[in-house]
N, C-alpha and C. Protein backbone atom coordinates (compact mmCIF):
# COMPACT_ATOMS: atom_id res chain seq x y z
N UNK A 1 -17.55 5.77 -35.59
CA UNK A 1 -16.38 6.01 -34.76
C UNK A 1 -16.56 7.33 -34.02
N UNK A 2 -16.76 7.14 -32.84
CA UNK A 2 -16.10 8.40 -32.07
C UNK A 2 -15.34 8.77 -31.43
N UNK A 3 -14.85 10.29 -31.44
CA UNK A 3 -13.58 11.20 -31.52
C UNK A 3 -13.74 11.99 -29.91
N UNK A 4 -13.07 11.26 -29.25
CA UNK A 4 -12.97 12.19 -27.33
C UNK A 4 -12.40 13.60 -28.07
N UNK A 5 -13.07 14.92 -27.67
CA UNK A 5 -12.38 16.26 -27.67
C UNK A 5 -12.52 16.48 -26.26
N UNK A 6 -10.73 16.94 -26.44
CA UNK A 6 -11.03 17.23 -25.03
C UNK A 6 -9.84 18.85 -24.67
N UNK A 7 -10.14 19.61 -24.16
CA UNK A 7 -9.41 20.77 -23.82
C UNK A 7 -9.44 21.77 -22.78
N UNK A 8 -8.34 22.37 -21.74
CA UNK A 8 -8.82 23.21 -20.83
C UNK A 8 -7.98 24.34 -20.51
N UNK A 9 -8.76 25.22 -20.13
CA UNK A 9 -8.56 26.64 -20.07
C UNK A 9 -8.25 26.81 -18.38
N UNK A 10 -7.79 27.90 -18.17
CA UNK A 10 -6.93 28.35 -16.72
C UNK A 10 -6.67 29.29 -17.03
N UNK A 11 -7.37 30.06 -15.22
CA UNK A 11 -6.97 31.79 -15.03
C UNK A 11 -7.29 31.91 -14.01
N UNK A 12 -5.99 32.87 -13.18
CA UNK A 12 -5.62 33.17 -12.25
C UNK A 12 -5.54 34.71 -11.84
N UNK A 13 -6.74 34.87 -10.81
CA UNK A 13 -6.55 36.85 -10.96
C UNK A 13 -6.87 36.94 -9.22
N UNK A 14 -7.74 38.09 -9.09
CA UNK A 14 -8.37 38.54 -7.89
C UNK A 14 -9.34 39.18 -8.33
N UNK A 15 -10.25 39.71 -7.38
CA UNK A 15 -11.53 40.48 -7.77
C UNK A 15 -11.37 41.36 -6.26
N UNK A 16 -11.86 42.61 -6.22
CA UNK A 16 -11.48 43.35 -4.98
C UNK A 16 -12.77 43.78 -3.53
N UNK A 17 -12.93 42.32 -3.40
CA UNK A 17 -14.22 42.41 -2.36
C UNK A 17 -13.64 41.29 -1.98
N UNK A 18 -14.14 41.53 0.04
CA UNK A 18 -14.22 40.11 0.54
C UNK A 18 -14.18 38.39 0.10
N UNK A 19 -13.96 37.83 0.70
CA UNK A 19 -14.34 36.60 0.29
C UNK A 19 -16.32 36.09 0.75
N UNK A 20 -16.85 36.76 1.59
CA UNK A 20 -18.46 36.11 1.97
C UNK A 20 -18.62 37.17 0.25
N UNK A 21 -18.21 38.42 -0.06
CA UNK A 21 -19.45 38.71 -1.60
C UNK A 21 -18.69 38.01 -2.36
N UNK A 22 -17.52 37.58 -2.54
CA UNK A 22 -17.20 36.68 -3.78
C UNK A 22 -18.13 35.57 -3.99
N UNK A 23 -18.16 34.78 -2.60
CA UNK A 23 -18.70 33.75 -3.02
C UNK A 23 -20.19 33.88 -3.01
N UNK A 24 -21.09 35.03 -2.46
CA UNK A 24 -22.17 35.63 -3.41
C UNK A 24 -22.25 35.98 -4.22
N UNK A 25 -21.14 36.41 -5.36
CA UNK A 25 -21.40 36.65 -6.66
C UNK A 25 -21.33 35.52 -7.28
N UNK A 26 -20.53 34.15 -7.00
CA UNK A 26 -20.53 33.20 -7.42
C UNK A 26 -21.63 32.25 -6.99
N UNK A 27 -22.28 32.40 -6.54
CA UNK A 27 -23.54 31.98 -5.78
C UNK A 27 -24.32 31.24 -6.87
N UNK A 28 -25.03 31.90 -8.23
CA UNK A 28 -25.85 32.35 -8.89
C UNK A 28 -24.63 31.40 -10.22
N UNK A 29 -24.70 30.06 -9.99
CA UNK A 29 -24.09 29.48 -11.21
C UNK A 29 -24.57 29.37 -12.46
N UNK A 30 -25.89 29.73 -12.59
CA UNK A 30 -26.23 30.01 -13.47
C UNK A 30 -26.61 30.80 -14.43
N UNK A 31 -26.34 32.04 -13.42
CA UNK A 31 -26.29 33.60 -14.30
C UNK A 31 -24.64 33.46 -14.63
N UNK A 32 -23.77 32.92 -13.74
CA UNK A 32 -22.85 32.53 -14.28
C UNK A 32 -21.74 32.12 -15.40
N UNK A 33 -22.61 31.25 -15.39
CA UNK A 33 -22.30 30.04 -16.87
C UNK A 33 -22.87 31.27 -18.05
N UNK A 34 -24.10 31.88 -17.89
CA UNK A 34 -24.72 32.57 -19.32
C UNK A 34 -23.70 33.70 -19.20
N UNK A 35 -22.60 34.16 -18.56
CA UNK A 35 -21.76 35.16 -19.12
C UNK A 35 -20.45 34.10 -20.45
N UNK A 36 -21.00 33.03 -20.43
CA UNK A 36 -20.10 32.59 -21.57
C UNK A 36 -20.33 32.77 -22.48
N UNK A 37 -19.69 33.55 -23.43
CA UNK A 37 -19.83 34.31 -24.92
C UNK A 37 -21.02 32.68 -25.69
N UNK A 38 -20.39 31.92 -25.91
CA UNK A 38 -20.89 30.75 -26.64
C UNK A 38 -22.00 29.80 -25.77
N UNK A 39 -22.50 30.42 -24.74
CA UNK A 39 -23.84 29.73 -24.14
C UNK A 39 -24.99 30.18 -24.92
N UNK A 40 -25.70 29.60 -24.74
CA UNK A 40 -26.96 29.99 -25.47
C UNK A 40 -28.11 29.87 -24.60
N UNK A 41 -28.11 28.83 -23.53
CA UNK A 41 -29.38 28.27 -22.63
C UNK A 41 -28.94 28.23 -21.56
N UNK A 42 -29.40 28.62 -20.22
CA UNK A 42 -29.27 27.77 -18.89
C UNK A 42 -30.42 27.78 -18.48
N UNK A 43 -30.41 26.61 -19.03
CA UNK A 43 -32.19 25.89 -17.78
C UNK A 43 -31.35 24.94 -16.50
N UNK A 44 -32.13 25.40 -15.66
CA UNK A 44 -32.26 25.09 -14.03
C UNK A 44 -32.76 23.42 -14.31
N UNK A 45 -32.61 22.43 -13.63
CA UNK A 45 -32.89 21.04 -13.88
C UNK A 45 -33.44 21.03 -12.33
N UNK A 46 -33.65 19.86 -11.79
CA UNK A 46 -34.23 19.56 -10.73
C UNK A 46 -33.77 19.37 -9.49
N UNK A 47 -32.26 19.48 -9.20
CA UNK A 47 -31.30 19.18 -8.52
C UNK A 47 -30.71 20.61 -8.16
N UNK A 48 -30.44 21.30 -6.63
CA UNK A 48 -29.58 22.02 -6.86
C UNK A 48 -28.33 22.36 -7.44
N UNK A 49 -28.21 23.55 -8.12
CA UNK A 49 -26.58 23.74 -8.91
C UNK A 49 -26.24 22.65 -10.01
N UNK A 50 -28.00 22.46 -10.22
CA UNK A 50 -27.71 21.57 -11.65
C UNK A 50 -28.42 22.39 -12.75
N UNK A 51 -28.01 22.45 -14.12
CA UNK A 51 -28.02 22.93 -14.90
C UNK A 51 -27.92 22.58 -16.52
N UNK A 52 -28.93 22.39 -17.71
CA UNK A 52 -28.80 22.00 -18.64
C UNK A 52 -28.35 23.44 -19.62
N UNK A 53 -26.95 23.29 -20.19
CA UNK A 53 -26.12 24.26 -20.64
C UNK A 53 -26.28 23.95 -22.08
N UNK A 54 -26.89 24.15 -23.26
CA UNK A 54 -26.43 24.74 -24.65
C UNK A 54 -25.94 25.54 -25.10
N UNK A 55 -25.10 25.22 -25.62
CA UNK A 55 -24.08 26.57 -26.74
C UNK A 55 -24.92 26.86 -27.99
N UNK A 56 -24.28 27.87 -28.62
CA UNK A 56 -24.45 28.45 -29.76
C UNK A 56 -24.52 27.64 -30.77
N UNK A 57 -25.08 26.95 -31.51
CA UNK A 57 -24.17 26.11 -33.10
C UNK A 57 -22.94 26.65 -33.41
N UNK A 58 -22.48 25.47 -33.78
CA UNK A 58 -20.72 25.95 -34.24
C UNK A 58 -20.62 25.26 -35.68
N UNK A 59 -19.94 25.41 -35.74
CA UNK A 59 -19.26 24.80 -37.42
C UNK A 59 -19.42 25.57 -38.33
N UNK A 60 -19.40 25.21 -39.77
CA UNK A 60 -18.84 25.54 -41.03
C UNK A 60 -19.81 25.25 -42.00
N UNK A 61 -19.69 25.91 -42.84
CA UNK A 61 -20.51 25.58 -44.68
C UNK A 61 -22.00 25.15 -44.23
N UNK A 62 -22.22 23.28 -44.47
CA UNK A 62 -23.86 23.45 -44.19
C UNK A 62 -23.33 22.12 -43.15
N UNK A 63 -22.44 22.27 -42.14
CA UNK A 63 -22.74 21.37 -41.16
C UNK A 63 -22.43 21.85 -39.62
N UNK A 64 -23.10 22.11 -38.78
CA UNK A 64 -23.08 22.84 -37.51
C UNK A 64 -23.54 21.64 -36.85
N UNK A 65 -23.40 21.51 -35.35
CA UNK A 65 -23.59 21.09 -34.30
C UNK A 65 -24.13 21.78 -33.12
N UNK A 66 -24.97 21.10 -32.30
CA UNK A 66 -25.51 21.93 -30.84
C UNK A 66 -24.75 21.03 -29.54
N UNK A 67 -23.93 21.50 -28.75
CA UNK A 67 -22.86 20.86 -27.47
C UNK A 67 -23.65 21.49 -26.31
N UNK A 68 -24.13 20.19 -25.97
CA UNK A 68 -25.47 20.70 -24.46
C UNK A 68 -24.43 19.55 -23.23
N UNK A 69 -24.32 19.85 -22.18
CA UNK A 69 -23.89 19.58 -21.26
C UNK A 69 -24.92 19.79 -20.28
N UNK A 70 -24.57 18.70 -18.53
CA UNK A 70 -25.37 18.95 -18.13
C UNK A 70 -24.10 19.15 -17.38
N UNK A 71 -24.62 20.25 -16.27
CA UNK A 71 -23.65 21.05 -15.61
C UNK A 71 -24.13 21.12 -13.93
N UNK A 72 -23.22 20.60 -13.06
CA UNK A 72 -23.34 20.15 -11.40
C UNK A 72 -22.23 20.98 -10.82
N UNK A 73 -22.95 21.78 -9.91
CA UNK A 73 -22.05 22.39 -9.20
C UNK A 73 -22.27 22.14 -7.69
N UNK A 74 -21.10 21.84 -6.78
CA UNK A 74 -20.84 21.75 -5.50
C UNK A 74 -19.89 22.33 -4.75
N UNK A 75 -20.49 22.96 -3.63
CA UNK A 75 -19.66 24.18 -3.31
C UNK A 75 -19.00 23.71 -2.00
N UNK A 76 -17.55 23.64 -1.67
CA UNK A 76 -16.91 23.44 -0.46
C UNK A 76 -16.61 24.39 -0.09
N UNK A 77 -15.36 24.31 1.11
CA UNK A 77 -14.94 25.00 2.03
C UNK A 77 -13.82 26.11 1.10
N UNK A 78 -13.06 25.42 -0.08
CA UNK A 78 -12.49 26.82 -0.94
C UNK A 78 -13.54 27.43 -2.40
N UNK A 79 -14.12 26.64 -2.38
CA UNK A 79 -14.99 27.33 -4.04
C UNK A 79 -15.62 26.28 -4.25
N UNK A 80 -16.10 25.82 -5.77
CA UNK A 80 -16.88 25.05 -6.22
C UNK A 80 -16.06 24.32 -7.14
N UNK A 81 -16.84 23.05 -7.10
CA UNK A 81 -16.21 21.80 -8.20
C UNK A 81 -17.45 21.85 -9.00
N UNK A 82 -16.89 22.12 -10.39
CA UNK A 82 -18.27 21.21 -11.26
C UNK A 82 -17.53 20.37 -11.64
N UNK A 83 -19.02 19.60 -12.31
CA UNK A 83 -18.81 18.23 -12.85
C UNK A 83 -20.09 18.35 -13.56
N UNK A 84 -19.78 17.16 -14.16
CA UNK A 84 -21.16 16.84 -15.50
C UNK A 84 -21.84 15.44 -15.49
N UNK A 85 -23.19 15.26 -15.93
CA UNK A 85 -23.39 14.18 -16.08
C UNK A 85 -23.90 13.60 -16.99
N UNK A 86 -24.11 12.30 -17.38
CA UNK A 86 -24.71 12.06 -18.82
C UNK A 86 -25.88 12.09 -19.24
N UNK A 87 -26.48 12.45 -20.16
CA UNK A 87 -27.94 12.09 -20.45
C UNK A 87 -27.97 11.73 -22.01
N UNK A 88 -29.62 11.65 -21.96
CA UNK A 88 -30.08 10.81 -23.37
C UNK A 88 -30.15 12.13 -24.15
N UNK A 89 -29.13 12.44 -25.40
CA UNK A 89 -29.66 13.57 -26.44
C UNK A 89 -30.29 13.27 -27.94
N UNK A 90 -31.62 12.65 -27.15
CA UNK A 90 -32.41 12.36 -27.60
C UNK A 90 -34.12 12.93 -27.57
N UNK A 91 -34.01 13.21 -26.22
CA UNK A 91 -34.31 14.48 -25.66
C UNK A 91 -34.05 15.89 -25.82
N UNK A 92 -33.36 16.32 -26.47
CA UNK A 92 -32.44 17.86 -26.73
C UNK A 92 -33.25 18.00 -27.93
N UNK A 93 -33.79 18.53 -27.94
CA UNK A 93 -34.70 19.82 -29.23
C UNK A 93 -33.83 19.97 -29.63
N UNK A 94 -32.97 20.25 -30.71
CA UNK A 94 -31.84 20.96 -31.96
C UNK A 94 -32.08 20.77 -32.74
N UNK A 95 -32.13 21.84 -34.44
CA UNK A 95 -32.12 21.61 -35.24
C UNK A 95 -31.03 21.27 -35.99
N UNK A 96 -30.28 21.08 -35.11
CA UNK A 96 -28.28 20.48 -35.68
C UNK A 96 -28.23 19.47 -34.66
N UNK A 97 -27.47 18.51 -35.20
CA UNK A 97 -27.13 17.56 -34.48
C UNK A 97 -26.34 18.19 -33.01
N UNK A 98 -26.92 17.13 -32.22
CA UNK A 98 -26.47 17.29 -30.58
C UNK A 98 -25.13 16.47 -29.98
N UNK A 99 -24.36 17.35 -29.63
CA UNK A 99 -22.84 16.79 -29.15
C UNK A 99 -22.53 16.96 -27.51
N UNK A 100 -22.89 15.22 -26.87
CA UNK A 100 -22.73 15.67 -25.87
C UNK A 100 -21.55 16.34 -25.25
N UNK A 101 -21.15 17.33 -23.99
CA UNK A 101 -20.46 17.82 -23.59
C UNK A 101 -20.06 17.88 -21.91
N UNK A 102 -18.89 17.54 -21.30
CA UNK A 102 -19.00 16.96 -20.34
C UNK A 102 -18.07 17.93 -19.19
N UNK A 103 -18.45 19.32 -18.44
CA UNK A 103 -17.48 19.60 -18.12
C UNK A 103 -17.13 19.13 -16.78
N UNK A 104 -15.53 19.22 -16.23
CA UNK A 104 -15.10 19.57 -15.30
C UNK A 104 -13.90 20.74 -14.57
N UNK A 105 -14.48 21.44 -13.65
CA UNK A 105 -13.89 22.03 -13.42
C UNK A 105 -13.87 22.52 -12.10
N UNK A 106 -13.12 23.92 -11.42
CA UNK A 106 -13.20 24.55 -10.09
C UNK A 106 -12.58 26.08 -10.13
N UNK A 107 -13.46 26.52 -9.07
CA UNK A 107 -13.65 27.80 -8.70
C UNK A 107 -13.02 27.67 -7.33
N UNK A 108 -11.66 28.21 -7.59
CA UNK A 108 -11.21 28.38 -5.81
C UNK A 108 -11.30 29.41 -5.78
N UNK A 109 -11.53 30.23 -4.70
CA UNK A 109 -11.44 31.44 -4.27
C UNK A 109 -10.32 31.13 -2.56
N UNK A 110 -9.73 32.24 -2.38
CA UNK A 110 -8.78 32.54 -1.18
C UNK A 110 -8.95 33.49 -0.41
N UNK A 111 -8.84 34.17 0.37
CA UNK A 111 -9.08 35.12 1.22
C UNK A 111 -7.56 35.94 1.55
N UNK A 112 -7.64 36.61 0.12
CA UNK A 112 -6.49 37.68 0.40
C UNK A 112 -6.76 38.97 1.60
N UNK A 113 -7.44 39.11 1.91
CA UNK A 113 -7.83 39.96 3.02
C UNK A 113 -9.49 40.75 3.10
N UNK A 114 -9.86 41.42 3.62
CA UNK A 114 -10.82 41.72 3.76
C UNK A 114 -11.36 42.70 2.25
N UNK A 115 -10.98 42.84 1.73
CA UNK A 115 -11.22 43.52 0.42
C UNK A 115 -10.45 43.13 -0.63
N UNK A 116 -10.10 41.99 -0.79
CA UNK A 116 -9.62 41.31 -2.30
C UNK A 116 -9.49 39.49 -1.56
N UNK A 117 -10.02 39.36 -2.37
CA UNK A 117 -9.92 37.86 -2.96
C UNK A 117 -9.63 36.96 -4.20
N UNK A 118 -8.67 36.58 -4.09
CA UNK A 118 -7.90 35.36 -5.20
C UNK A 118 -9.43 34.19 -5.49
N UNK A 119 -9.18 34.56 -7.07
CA UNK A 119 -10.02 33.73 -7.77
C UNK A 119 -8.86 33.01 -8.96
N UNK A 120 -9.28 31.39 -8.88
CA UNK A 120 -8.46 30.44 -9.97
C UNK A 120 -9.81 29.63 -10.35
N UNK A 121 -9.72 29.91 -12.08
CA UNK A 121 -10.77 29.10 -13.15
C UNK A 121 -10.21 28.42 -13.57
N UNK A 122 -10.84 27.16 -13.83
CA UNK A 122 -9.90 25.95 -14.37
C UNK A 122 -11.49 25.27 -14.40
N UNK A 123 -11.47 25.01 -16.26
CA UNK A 123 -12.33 23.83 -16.85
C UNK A 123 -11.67 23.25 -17.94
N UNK A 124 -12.19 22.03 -17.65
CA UNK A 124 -12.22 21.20 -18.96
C UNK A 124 -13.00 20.74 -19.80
N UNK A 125 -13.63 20.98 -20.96
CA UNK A 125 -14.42 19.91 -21.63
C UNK A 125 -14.57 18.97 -22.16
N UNK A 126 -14.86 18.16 -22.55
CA UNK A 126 -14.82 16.62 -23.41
C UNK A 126 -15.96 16.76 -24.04
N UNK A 127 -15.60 16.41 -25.19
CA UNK A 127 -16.63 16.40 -26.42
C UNK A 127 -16.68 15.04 -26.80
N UNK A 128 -17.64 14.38 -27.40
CA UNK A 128 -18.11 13.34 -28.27
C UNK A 128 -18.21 13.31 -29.04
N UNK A 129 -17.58 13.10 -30.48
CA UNK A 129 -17.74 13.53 -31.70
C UNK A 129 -17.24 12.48 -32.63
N UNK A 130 -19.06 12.20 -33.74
CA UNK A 130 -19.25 11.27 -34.57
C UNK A 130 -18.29 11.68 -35.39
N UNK A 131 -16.87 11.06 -35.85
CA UNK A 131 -16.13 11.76 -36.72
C UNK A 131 -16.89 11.32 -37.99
N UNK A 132 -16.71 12.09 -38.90
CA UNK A 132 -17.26 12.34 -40.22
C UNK A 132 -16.39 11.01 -41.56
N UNK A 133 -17.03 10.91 -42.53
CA UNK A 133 -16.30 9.78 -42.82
C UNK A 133 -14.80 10.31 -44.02
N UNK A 134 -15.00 11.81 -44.26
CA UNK A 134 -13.63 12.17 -44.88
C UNK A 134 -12.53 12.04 -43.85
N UNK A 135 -12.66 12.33 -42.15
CA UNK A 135 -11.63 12.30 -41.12
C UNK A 135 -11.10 11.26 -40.80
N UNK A 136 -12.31 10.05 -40.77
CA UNK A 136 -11.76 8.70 -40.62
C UNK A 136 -10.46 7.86 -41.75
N UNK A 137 -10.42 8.98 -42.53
CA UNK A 137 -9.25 8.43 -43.63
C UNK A 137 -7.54 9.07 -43.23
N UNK A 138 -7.70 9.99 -42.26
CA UNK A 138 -7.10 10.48 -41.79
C UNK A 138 -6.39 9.77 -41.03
N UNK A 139 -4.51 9.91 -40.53
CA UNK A 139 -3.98 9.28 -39.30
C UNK A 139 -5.03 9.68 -38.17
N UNK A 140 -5.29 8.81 -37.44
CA UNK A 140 -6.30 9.07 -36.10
C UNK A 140 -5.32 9.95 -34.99
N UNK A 141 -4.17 10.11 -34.81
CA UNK A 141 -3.20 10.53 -33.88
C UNK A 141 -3.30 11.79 -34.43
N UNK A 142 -3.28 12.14 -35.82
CA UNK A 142 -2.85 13.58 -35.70
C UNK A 142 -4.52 14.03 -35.86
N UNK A 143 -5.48 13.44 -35.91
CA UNK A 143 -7.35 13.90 -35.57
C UNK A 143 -7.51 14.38 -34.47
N UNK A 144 -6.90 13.23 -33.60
CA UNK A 144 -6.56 13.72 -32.10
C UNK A 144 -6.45 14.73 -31.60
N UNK A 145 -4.79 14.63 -31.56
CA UNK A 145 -4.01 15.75 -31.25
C UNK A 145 -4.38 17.20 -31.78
N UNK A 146 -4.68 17.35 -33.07
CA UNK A 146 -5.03 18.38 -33.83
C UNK A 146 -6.33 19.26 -33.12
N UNK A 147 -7.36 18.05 -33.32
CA UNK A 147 -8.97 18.60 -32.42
C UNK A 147 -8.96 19.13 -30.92
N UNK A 148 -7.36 18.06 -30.17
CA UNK A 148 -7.53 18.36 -28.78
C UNK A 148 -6.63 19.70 -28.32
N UNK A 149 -5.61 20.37 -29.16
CA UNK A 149 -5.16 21.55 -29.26
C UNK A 149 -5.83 22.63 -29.66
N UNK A 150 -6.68 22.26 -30.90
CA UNK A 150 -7.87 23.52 -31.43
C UNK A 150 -9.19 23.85 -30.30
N UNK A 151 -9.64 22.43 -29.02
CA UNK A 151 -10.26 22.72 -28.08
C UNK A 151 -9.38 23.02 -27.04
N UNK A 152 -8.22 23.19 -26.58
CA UNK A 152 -7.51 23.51 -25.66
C UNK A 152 -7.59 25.55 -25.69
N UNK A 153 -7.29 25.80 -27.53
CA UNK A 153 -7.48 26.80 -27.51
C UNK A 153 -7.91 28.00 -27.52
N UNK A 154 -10.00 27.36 -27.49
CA UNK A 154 -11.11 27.58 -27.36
C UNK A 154 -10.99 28.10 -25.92
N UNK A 155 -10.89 26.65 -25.20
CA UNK A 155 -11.17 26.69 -23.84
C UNK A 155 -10.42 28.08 -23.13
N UNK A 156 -9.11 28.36 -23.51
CA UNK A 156 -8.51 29.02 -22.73
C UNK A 156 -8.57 30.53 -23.06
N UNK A 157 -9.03 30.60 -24.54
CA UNK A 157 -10.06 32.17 -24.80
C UNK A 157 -11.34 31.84 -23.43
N UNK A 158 -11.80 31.10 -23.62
CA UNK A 158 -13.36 31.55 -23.18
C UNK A 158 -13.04 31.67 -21.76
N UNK A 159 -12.52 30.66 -20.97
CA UNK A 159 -11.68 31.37 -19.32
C UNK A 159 -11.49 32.75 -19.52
N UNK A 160 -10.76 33.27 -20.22
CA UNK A 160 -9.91 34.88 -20.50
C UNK A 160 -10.71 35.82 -20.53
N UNK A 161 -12.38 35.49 -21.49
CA UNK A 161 -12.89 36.26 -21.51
C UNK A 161 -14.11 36.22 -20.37
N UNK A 162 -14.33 34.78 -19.94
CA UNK A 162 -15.07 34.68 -18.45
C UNK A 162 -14.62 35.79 -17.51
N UNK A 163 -13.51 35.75 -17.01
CA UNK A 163 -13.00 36.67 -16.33
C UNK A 163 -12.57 37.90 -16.70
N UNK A 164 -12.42 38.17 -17.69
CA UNK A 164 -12.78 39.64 -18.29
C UNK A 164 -14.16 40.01 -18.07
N UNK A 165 -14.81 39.07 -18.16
CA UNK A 165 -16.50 39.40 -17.88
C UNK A 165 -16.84 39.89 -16.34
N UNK A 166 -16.19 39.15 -15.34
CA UNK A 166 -16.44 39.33 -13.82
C UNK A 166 -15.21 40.58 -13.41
N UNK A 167 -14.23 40.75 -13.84
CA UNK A 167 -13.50 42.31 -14.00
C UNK A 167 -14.47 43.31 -14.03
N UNK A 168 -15.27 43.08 -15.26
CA UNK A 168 -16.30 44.08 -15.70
C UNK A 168 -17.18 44.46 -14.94
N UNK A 169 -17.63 43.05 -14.36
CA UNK A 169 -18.50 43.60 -13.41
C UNK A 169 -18.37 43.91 -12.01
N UNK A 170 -17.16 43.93 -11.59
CA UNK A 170 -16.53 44.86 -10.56
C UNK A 170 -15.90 46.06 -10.94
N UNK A 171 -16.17 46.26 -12.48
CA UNK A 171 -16.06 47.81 -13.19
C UNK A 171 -13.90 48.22 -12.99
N UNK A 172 -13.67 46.96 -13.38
CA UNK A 172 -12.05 46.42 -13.48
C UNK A 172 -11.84 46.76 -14.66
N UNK A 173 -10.66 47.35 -15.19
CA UNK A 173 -9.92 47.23 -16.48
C UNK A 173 -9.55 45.60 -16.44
N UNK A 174 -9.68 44.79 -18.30
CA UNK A 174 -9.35 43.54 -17.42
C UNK A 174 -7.83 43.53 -18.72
């Protein structure tokens, strides 16, 4: 049996440069993505603004997991949309089992004037997850609900501290 996780984070600030260096600092999605506390890998794939993303192992006692996503970014006329796509993790080197991970999300940026620009983060992830066979004894509604609030509240630290990260590096109190 598997368990959809799914949860998303949102943040709304400015950064105090133009909009042409914003969207040069955002340029570089993949130095990007590695300011996420819980990344571990960004390998470049074959496609522009594509990207194979591993996290850190997560979990507890003697059972951890590796959540590799493949990560697509496309850049319009306000910011960038990612999106994800599927692959075989079968392929994924881990010495912990591999959980695929699927994000979507967007990077708008606005043009508050010539020296500040409005930035809004907004992702979501979806997880795949072999539930274990003590959970399956469990009501499935409150597995759900429970997993998709505990990733809601992941997600919306790691936004908080994304952008605490790009504060930083416009040398911002964040």
């Amino acid at each position: 049996m598997i368990l959809t996780i799914k949860g998303t984070g949102k943040k709304n600030g400015e950064i105090p440069v133009g909009m042409a260096k914003a969207k040069e600092y955002f340029s570089d999605l993949g130095a990007f993505v590695q300011k996420i506390e819980d990344v571990e890998t960004v390998k470049p794939l074959g496609a522009p603004l594509t990207y194979l993303v591993t996290d850190k192992p997560i979990g507890a006692f003697n059972y951890y997991v590796t959540i590799v996503s493949v990560l697509v970014g496309e850049w319009h006329d306000k910011g960038m949309t990612l999106s994800s796509r599927d692959f075989d993790t079968d392929k994924i080197k881990s010495e912990h089992q591999v959980l695929k991970g699927f994000i979507e999300g967007e990077l708008v940026l606005a043009d508050l004037g010539a020296d500040r620009t409005g930035v809004d983060l907004s992702f979501t992830m979806t997880i795949e997850f072999p539930l274990p066979g003590a959970l399956r004894l469990m009501p499935q509604a409150l597995v759900k609900s429970t997993s998709d609030g505990i990733m809601s509240l992941k997600m919306g630290a790691t936004v908080e501290a994304l952008y605490k990260k790009v504060l930083n590096d416009f040398q911002l109190a964040g």
